[in-house]
N, C-alpha and C. Protein backbone atom coordinates (compact mmCIF):
# COMPACT_ATOMS: atom_id res chain seq x y z
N UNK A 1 -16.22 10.56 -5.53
CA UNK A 1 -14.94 10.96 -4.95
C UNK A 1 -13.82 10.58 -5.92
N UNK A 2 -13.14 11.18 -5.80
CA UNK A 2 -11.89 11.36 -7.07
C UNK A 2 -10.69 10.20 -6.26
N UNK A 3 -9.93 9.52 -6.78
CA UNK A 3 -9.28 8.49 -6.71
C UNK A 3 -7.62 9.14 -7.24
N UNK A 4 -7.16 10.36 -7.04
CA UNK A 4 -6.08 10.98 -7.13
C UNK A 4 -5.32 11.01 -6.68
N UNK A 5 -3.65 11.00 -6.81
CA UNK A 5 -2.77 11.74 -5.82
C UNK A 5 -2.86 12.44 -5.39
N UNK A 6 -3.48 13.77 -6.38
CA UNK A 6 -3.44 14.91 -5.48
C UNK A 6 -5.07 15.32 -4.89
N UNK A 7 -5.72 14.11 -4.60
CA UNK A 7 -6.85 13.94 -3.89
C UNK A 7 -6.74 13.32 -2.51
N UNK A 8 -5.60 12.42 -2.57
CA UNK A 8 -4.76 11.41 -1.48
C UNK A 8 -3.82 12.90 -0.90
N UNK A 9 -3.24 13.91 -1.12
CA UNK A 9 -2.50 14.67 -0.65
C UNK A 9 -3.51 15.63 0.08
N UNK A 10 -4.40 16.31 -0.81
CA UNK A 10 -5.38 17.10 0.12
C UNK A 10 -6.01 16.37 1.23
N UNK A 11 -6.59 15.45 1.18
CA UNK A 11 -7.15 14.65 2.19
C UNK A 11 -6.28 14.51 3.12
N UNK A 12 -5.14 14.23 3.44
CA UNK A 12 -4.06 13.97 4.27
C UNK A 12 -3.33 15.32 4.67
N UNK A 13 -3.22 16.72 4.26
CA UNK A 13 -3.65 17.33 4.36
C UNK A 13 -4.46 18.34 5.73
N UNK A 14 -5.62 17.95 4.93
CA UNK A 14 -7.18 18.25 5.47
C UNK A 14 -6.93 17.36 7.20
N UNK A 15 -6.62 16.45 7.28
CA UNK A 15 -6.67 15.45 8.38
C UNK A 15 -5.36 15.76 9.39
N UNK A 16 -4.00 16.11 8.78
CA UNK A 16 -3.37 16.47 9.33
C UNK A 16 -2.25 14.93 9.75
N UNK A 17 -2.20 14.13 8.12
CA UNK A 17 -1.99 12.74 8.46
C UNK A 17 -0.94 12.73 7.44
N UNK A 18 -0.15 11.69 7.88
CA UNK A 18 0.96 11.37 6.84
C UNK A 18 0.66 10.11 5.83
N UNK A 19 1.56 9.89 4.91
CA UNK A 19 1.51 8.26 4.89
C UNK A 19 3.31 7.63 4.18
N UNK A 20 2.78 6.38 4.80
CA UNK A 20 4.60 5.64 3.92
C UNK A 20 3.67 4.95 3.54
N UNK A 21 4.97 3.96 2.55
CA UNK A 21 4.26 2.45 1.53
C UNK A 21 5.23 1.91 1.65
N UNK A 22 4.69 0.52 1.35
CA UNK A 22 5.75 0.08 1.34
C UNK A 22 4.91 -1.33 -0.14
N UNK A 23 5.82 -1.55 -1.30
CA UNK A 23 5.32 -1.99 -2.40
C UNK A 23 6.35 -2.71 -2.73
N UNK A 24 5.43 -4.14 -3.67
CA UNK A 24 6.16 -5.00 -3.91
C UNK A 24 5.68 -5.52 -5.74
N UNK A 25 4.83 -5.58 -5.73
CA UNK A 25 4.26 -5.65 -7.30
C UNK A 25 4.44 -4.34 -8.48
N UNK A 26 4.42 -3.40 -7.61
CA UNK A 26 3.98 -2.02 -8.10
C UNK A 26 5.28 -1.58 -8.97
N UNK A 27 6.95 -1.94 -7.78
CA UNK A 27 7.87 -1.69 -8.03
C UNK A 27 8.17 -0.06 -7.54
N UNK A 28 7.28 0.59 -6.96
CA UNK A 28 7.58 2.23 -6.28
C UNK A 28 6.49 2.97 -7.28
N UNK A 29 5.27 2.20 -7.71
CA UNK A 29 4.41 3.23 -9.02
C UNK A 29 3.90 3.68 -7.89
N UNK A 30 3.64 3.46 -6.68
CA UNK A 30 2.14 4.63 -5.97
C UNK A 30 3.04 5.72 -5.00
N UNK A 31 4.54 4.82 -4.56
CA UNK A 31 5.28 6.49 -4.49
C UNK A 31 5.87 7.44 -5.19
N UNK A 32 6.01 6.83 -6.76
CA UNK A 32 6.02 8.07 -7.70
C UNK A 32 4.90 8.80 -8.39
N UNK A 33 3.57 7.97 -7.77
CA UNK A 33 2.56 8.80 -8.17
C UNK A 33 1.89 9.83 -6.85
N UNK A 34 1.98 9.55 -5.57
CA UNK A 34 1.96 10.03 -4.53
C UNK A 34 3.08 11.02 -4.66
N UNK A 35 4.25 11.53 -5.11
CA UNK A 35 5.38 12.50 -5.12
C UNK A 35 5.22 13.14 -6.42
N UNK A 36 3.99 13.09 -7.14
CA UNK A 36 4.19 13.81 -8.12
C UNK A 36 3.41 15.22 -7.96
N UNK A 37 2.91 15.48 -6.92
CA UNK A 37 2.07 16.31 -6.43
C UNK A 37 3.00 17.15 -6.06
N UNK A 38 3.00 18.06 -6.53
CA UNK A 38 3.40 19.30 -5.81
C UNK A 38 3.34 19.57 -4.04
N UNK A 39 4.39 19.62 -3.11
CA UNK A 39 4.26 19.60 -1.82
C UNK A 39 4.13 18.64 -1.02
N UNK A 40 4.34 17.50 -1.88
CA UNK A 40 3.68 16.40 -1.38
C UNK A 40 4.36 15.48 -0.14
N UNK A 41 6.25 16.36 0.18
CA UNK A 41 7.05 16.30 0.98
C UNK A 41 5.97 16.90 2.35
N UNK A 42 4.94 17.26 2.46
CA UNK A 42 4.28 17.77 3.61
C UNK A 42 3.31 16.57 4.13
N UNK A 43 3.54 15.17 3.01
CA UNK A 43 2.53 14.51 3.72
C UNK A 43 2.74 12.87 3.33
N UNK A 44 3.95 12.94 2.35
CA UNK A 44 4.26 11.68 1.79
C UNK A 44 5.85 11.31 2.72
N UNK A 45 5.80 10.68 3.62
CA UNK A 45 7.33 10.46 4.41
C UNK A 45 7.52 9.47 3.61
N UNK A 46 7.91 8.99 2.97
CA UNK A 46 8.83 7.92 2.07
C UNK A 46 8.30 6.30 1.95
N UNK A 47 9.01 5.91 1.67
CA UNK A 47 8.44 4.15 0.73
C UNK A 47 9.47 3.42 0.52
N UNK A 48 9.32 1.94 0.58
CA UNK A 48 10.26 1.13 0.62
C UNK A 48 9.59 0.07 -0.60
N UNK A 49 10.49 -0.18 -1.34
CA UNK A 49 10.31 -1.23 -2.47
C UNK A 49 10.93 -2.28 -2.18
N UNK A 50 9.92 -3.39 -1.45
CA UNK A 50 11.21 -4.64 -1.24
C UNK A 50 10.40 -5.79 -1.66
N UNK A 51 11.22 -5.82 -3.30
CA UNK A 51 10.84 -7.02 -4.09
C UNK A 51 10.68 -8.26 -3.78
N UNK A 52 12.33 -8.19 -3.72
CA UNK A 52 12.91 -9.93 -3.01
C UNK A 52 11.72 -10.20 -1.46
N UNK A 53 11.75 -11.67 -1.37
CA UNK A 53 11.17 -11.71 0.09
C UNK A 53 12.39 -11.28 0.97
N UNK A 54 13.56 -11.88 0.71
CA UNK A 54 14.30 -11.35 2.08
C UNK A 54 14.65 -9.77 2.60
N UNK A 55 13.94 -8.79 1.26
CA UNK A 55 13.90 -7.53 1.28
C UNK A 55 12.45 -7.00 2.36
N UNK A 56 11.43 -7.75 2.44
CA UNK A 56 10.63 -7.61 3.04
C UNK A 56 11.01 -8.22 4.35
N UNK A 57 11.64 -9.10 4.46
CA UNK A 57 11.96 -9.54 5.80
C UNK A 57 13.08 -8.76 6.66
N UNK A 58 13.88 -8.03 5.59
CA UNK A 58 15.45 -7.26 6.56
C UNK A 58 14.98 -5.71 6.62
N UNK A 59 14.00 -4.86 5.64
CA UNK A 59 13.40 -3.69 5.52
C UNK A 59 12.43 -3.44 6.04
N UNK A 60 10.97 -4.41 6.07
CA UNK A 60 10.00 -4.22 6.70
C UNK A 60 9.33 -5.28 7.81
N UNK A 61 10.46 -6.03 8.56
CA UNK A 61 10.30 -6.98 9.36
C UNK A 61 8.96 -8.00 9.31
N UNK A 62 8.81 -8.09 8.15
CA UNK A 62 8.17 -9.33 7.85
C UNK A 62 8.77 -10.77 8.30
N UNK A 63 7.91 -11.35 9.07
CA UNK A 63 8.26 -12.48 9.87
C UNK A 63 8.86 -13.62 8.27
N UNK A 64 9.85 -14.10 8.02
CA UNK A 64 10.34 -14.99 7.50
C UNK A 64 9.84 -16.40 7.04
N UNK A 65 9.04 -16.57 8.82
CA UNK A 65 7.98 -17.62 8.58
C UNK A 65 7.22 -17.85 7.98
N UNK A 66 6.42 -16.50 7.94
CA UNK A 66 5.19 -16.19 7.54
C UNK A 66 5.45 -16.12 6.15
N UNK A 67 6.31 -15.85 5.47
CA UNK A 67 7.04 -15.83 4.27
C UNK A 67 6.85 -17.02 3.59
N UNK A 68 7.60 -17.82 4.46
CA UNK A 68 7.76 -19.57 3.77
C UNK A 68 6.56 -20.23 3.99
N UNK A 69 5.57 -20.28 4.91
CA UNK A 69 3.83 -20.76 5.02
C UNK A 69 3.22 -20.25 4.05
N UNK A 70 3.12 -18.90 3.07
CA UNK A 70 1.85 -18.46 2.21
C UNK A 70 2.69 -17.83 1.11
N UNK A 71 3.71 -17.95 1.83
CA UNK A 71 4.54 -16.89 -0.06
C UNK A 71 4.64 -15.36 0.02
N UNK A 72 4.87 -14.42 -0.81
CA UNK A 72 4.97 -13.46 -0.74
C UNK A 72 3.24 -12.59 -1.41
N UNK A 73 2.45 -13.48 -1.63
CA UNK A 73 1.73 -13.19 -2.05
C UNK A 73 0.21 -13.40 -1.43
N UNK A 74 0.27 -12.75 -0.55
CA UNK A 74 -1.25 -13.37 0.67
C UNK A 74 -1.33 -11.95 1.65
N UNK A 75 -2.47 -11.88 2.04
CA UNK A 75 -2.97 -10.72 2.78
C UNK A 75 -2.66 -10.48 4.13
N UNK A 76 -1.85 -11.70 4.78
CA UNK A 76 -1.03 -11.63 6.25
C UNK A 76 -0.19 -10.77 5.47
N UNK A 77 0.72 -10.69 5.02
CA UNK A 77 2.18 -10.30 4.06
C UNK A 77 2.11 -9.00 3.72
N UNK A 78 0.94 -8.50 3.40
CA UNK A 78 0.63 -7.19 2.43
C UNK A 78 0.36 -6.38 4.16
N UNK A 79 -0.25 -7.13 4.93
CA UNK A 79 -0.80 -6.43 6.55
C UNK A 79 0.75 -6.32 7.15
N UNK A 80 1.44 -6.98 7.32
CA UNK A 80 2.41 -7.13 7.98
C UNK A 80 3.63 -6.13 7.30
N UNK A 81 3.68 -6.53 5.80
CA UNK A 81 4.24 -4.88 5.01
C UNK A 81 4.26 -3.63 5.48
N UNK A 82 2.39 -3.42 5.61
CA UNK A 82 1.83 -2.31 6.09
C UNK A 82 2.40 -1.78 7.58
N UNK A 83 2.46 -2.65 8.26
CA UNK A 83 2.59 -2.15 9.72
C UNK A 83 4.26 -1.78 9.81
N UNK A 84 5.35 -3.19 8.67
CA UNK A 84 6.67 -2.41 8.87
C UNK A 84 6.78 -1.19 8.47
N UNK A 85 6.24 -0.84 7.23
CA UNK A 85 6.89 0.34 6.55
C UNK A 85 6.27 1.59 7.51
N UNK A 86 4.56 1.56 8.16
CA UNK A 86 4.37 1.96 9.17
C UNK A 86 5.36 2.70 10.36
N UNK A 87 6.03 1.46 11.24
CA UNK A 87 6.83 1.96 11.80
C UNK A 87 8.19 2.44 11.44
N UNK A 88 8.52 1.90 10.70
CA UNK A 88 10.21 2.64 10.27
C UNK A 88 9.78 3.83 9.67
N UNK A 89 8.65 4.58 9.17
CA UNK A 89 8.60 5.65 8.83
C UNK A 89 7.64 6.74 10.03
N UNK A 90 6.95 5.61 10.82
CA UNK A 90 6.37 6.63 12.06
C UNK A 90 5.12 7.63 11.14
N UNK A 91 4.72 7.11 10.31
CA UNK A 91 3.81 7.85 9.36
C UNK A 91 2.15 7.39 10.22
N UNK A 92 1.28 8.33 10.04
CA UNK A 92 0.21 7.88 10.47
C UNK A 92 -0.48 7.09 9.90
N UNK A 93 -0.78 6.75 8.45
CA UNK A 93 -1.20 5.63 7.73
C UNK A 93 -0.08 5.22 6.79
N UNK A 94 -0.15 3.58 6.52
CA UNK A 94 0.72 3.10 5.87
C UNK A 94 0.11 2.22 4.75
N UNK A 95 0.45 2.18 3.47
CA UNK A 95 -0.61 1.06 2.71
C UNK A 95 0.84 0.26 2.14
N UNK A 96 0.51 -0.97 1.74
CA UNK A 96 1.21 -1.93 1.23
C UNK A 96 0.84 -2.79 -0.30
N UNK A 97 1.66 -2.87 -1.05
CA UNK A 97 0.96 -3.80 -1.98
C UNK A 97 1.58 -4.97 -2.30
N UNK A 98 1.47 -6.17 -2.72
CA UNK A 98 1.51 -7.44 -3.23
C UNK A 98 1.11 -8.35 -3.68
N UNK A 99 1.68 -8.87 -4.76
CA UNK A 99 0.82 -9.22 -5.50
C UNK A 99 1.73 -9.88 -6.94
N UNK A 100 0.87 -10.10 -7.98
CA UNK A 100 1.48 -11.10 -9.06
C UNK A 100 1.22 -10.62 -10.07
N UNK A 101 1.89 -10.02 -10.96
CA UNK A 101 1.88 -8.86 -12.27
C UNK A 101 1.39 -9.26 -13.24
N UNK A 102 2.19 -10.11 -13.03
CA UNK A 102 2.18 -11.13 -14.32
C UNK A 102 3.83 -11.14 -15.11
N UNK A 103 3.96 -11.93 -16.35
CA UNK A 103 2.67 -12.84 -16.88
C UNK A 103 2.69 -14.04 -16.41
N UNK A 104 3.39 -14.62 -15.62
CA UNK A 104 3.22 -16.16 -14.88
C UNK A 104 2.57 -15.89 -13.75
N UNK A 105 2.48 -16.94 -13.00
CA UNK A 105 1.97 -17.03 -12.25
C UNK A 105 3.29 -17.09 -10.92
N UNK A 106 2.77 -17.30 -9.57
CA UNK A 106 3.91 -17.15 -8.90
C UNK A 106 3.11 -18.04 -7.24
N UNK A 107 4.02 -19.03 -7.09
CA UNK A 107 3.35 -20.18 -6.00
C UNK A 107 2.17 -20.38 -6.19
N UNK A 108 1.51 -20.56 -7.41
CA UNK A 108 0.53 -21.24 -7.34
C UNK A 108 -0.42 -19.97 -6.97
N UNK A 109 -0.02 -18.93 -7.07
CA UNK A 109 -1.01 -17.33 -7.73
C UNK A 109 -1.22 -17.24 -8.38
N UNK A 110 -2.16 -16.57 -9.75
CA UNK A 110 -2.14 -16.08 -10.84
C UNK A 110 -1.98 -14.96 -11.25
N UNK A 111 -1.64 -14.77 -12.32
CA UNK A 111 -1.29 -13.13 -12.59
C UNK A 111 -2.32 -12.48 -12.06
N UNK A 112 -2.31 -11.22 -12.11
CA UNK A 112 -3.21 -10.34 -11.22
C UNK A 112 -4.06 -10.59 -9.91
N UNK A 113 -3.27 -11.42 -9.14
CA UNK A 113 -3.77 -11.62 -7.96
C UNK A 113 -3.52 -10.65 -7.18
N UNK A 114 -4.00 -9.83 -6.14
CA UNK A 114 -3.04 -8.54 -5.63
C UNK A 114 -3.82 -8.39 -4.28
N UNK A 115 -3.23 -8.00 -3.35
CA UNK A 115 -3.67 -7.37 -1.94
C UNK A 115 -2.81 -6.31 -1.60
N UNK A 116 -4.15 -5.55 -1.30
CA UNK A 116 -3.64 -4.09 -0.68
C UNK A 116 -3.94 -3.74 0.78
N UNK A 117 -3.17 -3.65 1.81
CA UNK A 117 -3.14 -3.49 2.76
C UNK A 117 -3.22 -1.90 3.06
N UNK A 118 -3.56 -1.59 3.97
CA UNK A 118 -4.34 -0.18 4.63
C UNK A 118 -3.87 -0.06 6.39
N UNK A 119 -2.93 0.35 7.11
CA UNK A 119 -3.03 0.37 8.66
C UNK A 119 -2.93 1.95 9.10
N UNK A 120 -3.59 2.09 9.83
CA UNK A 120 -3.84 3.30 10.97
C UNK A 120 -3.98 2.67 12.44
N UNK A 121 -4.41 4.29 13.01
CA UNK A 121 -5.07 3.16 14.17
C UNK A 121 -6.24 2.16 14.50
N UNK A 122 -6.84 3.02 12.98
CA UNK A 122 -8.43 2.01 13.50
C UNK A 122 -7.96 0.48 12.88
N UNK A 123 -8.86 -0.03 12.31
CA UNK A 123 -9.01 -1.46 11.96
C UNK A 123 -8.13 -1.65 10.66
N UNK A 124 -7.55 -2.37 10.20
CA UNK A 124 -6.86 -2.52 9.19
C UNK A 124 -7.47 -2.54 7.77
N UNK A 125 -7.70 -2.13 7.23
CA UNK A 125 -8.39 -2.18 5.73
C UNK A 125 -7.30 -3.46 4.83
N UNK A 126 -8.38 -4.31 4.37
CA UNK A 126 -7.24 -4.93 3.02
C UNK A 126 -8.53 -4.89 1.70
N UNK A 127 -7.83 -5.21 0.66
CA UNK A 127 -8.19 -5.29 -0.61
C UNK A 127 -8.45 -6.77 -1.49
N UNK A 128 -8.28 -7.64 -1.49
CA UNK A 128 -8.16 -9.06 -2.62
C UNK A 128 -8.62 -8.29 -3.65
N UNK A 129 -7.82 -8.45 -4.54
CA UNK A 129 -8.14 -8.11 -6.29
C UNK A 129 -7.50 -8.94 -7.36
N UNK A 130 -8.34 -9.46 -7.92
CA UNK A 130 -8.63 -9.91 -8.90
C UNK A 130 -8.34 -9.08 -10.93
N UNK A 131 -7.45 -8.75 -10.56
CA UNK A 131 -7.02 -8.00 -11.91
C UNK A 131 -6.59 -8.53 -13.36
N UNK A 132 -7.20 -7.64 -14.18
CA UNK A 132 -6.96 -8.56 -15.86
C UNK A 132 -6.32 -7.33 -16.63
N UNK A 133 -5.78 -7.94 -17.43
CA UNK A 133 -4.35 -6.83 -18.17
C UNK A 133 -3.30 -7.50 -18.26
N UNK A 134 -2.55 -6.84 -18.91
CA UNK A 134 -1.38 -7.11 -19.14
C UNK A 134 -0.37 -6.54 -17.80
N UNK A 135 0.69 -6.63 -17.74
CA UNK A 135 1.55 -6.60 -16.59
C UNK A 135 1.45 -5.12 -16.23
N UNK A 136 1.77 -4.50 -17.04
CA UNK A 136 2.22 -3.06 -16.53
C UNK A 136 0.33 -2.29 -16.55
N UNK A 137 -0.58 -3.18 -16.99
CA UNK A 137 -1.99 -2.83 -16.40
C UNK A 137 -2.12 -3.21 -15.30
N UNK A 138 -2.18 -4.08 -14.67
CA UNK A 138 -1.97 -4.73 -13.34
C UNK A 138 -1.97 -4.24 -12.46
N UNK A 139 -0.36 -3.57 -12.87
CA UNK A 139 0.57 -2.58 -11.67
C UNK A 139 -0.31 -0.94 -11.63
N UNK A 140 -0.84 -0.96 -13.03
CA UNK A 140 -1.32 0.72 -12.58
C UNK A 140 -2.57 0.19 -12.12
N UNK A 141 -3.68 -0.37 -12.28
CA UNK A 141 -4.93 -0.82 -11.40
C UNK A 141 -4.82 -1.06 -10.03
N UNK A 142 -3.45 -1.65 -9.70
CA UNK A 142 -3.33 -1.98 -8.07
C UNK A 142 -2.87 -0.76 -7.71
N UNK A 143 -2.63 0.62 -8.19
CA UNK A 143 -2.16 1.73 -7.63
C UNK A 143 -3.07 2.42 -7.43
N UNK A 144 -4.03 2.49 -8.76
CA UNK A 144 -5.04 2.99 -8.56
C UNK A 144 -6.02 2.63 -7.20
N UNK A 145 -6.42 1.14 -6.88
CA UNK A 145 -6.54 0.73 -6.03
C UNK A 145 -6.61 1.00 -4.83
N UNK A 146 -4.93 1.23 -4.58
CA UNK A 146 -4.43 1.54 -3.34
C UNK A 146 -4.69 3.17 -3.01
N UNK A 147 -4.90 3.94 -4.41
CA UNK A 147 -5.36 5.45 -4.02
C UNK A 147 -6.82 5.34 -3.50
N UNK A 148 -7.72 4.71 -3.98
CA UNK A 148 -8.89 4.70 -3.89
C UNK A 148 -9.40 4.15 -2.39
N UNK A 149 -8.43 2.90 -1.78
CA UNK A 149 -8.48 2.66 -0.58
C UNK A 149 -8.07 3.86 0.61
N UNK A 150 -6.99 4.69 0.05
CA UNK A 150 -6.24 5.87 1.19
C UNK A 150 -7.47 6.71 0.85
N UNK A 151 -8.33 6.85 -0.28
CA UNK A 151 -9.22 8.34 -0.18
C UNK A 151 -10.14 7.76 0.77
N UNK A 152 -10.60 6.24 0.64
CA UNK A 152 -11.83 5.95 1.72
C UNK A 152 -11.60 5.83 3.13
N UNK A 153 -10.56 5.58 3.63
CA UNK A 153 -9.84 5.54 4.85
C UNK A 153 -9.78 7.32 5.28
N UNK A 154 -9.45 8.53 4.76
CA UNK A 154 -9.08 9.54 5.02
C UNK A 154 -10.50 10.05 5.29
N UNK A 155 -11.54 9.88 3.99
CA UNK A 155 -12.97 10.24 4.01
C UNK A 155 -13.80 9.82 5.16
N UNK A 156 -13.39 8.80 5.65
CA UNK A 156 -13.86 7.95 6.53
C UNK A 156 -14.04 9.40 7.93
N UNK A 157 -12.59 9.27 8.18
CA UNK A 157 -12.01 10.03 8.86
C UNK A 157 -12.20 11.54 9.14
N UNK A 158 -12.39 11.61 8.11
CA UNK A 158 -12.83 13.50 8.32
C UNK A 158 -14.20 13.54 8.31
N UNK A 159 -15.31 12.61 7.91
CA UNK A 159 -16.81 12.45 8.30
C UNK A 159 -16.92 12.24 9.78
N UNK A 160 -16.32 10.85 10.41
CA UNK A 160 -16.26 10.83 12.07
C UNK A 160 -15.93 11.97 12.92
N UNK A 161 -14.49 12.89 11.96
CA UNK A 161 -13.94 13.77 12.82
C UNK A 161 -12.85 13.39 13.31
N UNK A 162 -12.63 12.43 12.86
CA UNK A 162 -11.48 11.82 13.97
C UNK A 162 -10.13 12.31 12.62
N UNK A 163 -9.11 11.64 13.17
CA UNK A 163 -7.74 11.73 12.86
C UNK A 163 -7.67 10.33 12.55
N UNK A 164 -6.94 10.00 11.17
CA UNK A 164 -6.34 8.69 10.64
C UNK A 164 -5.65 8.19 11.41
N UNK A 165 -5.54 6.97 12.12
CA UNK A 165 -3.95 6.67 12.67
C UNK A 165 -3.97 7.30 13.96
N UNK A 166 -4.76 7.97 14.83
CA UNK A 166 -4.61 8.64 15.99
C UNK A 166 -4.61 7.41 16.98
């Protein structure tokens, strides 16, 4: 199975499903690679880049708490991403990323530490990854990533029959 945008657009598509993001390592790479598709206004409702933590906390109602207990960099955070950008966009699947680029490290993360979050209606998909590269490798591996997670979630979906997110 192909790991594409415009493999992530047909599939969504095919299903009759939307998606938002909402990204924090990436800096907006998987919604400018998700919008580079031709039409892709038929299935990509928009994305929120919120670097700062208090950007994740005033944009995608990430609990604050939960912020200051694990950092911006932990798989509650990347889930909880997922579900804001989720609802403020009303999209049927939502994926999230976060994570540590590099080249330092960040609370006691290491570079390429990364979680990718996945929400619909079914069960939440996440990712832990472990990534090596340089910074701006990082960021395209965790995109790639995050395509490869939306094709298995959609595939999932059109094998059951069901609808993403229903």
């Amino acid at each position: 199975m192909e790991f594409s945008a415009r493999n992530v657009h047909e599939l969504l598509l095919a299903s009759g499903a939307t998606i938002a993001v909402a990204e924090s390592l990436t800096g907006g790479l998987l919604g400018a690679e998700l919008t580079s598709v031709a039409g892709s206004s038929a299935t990509f409702l928009g994305g929120i880049t919120a670097y700062a933590s208090e950007a994740k906390t005033s944009l995608l109602g990430v609990s604050a708490d939960l912020l200051a207990l694990h950092g911006a960099v932990h798989p509650d955070v990347a889930a909880a991403m997922a579900h804001g950008v989720r609802a403020r966009f009303g999209s049927t699947i939502a994926v999230a990323l976060t994570g540590v680029a590099g080249p330092d490290s960040q609370n006691g993360q290491p570079p390429g530490t990364v979680y990718v979050a996945l929400v619909g209606a079914g069960p939440e998909r996440m990712l832990a990854l472990t990534l090596t590269g340089a910074r701006q490798n990082v960021r395209r591996q965790a995109v790639r990533a995050a395509l490869a997670l939306v094709v298995q979630e959609l595939d999932t979906s059109l094998d059951t029959g069901g609808k993403p997110g229903a």
